[in-house]
Protein backbone atom coordinates (compact mmCIF):
# COMPACT_ATOMS: atom_id res chain seq x y z
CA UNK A 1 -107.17 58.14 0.47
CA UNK A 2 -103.94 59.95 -0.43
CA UNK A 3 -101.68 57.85 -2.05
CA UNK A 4 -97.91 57.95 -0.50
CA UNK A 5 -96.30 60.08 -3.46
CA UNK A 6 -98.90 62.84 -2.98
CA UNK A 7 -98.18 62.37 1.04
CA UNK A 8 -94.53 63.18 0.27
CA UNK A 9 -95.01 66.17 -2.11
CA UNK A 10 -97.88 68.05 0.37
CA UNK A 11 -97.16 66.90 4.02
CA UNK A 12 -93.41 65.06 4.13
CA UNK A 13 -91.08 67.35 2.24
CA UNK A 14 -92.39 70.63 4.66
CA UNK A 15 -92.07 68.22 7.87
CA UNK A 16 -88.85 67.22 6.79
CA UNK A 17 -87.55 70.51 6.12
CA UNK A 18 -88.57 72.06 9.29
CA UNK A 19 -86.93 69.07 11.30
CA UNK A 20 -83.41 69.22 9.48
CA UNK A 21 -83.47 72.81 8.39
CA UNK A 22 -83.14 72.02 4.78
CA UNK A 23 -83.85 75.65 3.11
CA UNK A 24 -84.67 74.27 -0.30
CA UNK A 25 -87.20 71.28 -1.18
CA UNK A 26 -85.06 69.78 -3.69
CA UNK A 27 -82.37 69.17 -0.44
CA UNK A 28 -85.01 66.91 1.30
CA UNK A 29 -84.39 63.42 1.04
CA UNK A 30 -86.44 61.44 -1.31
CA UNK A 31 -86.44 57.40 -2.16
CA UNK A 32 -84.28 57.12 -5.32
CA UNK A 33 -85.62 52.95 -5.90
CA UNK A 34 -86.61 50.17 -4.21
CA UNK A 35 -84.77 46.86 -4.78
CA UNK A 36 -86.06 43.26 -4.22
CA UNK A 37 -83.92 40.59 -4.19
CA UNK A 38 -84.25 36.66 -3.59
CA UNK A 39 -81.21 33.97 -3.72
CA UNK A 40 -82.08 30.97 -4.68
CA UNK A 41 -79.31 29.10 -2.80
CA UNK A 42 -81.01 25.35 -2.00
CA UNK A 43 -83.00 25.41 -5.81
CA UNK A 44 -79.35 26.18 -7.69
CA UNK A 45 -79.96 23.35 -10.04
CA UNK A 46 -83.82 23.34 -9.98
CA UNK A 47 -84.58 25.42 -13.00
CA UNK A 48 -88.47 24.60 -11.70
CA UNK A 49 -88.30 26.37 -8.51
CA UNK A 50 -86.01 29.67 -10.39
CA UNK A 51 -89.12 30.09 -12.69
CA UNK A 52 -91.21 29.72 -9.35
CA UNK A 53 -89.34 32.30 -8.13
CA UNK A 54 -89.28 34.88 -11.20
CA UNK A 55 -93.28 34.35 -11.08
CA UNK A 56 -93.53 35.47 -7.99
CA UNK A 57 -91.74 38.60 -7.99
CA UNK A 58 -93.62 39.55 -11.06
CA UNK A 59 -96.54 38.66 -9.10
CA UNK A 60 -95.54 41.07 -6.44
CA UNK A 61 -93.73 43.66 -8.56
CA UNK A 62 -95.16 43.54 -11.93
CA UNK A 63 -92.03 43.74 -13.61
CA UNK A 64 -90.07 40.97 -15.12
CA UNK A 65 -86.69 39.84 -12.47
CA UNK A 66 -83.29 40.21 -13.79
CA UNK A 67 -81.53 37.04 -13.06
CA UNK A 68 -77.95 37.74 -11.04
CA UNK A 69 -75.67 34.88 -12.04
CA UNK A 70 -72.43 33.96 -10.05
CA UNK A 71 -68.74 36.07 -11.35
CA UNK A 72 -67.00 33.22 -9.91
CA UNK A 73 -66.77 29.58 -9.01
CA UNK A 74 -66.71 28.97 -5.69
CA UNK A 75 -66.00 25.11 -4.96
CA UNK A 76 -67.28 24.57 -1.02
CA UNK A 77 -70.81 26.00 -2.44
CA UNK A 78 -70.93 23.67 -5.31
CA UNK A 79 -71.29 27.02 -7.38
CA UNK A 80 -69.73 27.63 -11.10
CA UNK A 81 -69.24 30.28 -12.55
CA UNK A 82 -72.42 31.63 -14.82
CA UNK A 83 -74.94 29.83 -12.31
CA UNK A 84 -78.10 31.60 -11.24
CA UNK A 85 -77.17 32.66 -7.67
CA UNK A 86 -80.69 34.78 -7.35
CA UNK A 87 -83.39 37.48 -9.06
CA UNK A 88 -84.06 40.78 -8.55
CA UNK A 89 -86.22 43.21 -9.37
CA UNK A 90 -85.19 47.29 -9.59
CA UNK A 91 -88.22 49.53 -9.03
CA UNK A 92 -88.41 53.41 -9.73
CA UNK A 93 -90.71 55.67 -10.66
CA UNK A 94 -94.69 54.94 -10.52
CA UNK A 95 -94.34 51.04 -9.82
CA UNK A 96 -91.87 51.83 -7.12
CA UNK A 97 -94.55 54.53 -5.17
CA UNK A 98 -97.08 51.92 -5.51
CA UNK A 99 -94.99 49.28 -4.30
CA UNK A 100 -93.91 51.47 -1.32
CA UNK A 101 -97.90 52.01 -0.70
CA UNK A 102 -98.42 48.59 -0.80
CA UNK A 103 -95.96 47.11 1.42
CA UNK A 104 -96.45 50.29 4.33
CA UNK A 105 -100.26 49.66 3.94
CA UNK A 106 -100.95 46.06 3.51
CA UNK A 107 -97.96 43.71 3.51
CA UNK A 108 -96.50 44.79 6.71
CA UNK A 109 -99.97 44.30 8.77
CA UNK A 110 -100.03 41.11 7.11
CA UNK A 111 -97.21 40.12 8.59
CA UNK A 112 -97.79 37.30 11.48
CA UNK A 113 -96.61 38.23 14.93
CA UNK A 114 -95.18 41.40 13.43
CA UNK A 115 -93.70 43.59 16.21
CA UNK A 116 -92.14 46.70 14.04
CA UNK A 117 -89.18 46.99 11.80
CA UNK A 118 -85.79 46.57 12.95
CA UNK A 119 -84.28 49.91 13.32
CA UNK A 120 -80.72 48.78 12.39
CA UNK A 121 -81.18 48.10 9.16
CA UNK A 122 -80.02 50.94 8.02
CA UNK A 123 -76.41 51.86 6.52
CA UNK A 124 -74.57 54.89 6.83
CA UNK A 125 -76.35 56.74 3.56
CA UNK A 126 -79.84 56.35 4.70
CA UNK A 127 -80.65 53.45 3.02
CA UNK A 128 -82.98 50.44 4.29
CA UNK A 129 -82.83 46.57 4.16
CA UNK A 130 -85.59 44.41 5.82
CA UNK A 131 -85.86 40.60 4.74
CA UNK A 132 -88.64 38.50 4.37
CA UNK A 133 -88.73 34.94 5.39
CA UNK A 134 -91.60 34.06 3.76
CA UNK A 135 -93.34 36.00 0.63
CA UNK A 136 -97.20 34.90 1.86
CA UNK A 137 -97.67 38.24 3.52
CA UNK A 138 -98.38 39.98 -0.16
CA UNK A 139 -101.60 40.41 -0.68
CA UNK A 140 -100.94 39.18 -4.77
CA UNK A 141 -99.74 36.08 -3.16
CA UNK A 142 -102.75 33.20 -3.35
CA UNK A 143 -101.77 31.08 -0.38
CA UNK A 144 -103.03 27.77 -2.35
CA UNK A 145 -100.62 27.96 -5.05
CA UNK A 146 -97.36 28.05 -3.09
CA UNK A 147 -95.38 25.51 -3.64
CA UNK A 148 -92.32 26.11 -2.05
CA UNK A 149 -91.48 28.85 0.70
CA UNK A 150 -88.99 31.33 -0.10
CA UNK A 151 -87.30 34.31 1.48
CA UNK A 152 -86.91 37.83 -0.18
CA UNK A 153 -85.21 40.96 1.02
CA UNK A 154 -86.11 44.60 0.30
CA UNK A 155 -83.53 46.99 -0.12
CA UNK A 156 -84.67 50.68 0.08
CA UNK A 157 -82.34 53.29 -1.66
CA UNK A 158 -82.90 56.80 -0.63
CA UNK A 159 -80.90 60.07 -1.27
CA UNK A 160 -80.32 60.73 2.69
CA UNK A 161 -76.92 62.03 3.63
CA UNK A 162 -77.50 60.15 6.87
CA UNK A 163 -78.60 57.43 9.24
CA UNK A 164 -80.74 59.74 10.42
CA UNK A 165 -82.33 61.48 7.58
CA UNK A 166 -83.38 57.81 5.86
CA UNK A 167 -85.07 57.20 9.41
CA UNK A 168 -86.69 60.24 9.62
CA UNK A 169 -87.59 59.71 5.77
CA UNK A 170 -88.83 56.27 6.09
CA UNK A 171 -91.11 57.15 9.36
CA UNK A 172 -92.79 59.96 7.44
CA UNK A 173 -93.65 57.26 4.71
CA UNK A 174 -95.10 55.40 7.29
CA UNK A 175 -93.01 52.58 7.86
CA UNK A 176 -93.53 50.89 11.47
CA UNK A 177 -90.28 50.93 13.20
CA UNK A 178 -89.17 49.57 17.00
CA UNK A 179 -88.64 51.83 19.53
CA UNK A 180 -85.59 51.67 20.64
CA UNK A 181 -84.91 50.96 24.41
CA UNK A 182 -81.82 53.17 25.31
């Protein structure tokens, strides 16, 4: 089985070009990084669940989270400033193509009553946000040892020019979007 960077160098990048008329190969859009991010909003004080959460995303990622702590003190959210507000996780590379493989092949069938991707998650640069409401569906994940539920978003950053280049991108890869009803 091909894995999805070898996809993208044989079969994508010719596709691609002959749908956008890109004459050179190094004008196709390609996925720059893949970011995952969680905020820990409710666990703000529990340092217990934080660690929780930094397992898991090395779990998932096998890289070690950066923890994002707050510029400012914000005084209706009980937040000061130099709190942990959330972790991420910056992917690129090798453990960014595997990821990508990973989450198109296995997480997203995972997925309970998963209908497709919402199509409107993308922003003007043909880049891609989905969230996650709850981490289970990653096959790392052992379903006995969760303690507490947690949501996680996936931001994917791509070198698209437009909507509709990171669309056409992203569908190559394999990702299962809606179809929209127009």
């Amino acid at each position: 089985m091909k894995t999805l960077k070898e996809q993208y160098n044989k079969e994508i990048i010719s596709a691609m070009q002959k749908d956008f008329g890109f004459t050179n190969k190094m004008a196709v859009p390609k996925v720059e990084k893949v970011v995952i991010n969680v905020g820990v909003g409710s666990g703000l004080k529990d340092k217990e669940f934080i660690e929780s959460v930094k397992k898991t995303l090395i779990g998932i990622t096998g890289q070690k989270p950066v923890e994002a702590a707050a510029r400012k003190s914000i005084s209706n959210f009980k937040i000061r400033e130099g709190m942990i507000v959330g972790v991420k996780v910056t992917l690129r590379g090798a453990r960014m193509w595997d990821f990508l493989d990973k989450l198109v092949k296995v997480t997203f069938p995972r997925i309970r009553d998963f209908r497709g991707l919402e199509p409107k998650g993308f922003d003007k640069q043909g880049n891609y946000s989905v969230g996650f409401k709850e981490y289970v569906a990653f096959p790392e994940i052992d379903q006995d040892e969760v303690e507490r539920l947690h949501g996680l978003e996936i931001c994917v950053n791509t070198s698209a020019q437009s909507e509709a280049e990171g669309r056409a991108l992203l569908t190559h890869l394999g990702f299962p979007f809606k179809k929209e009803n127009k």
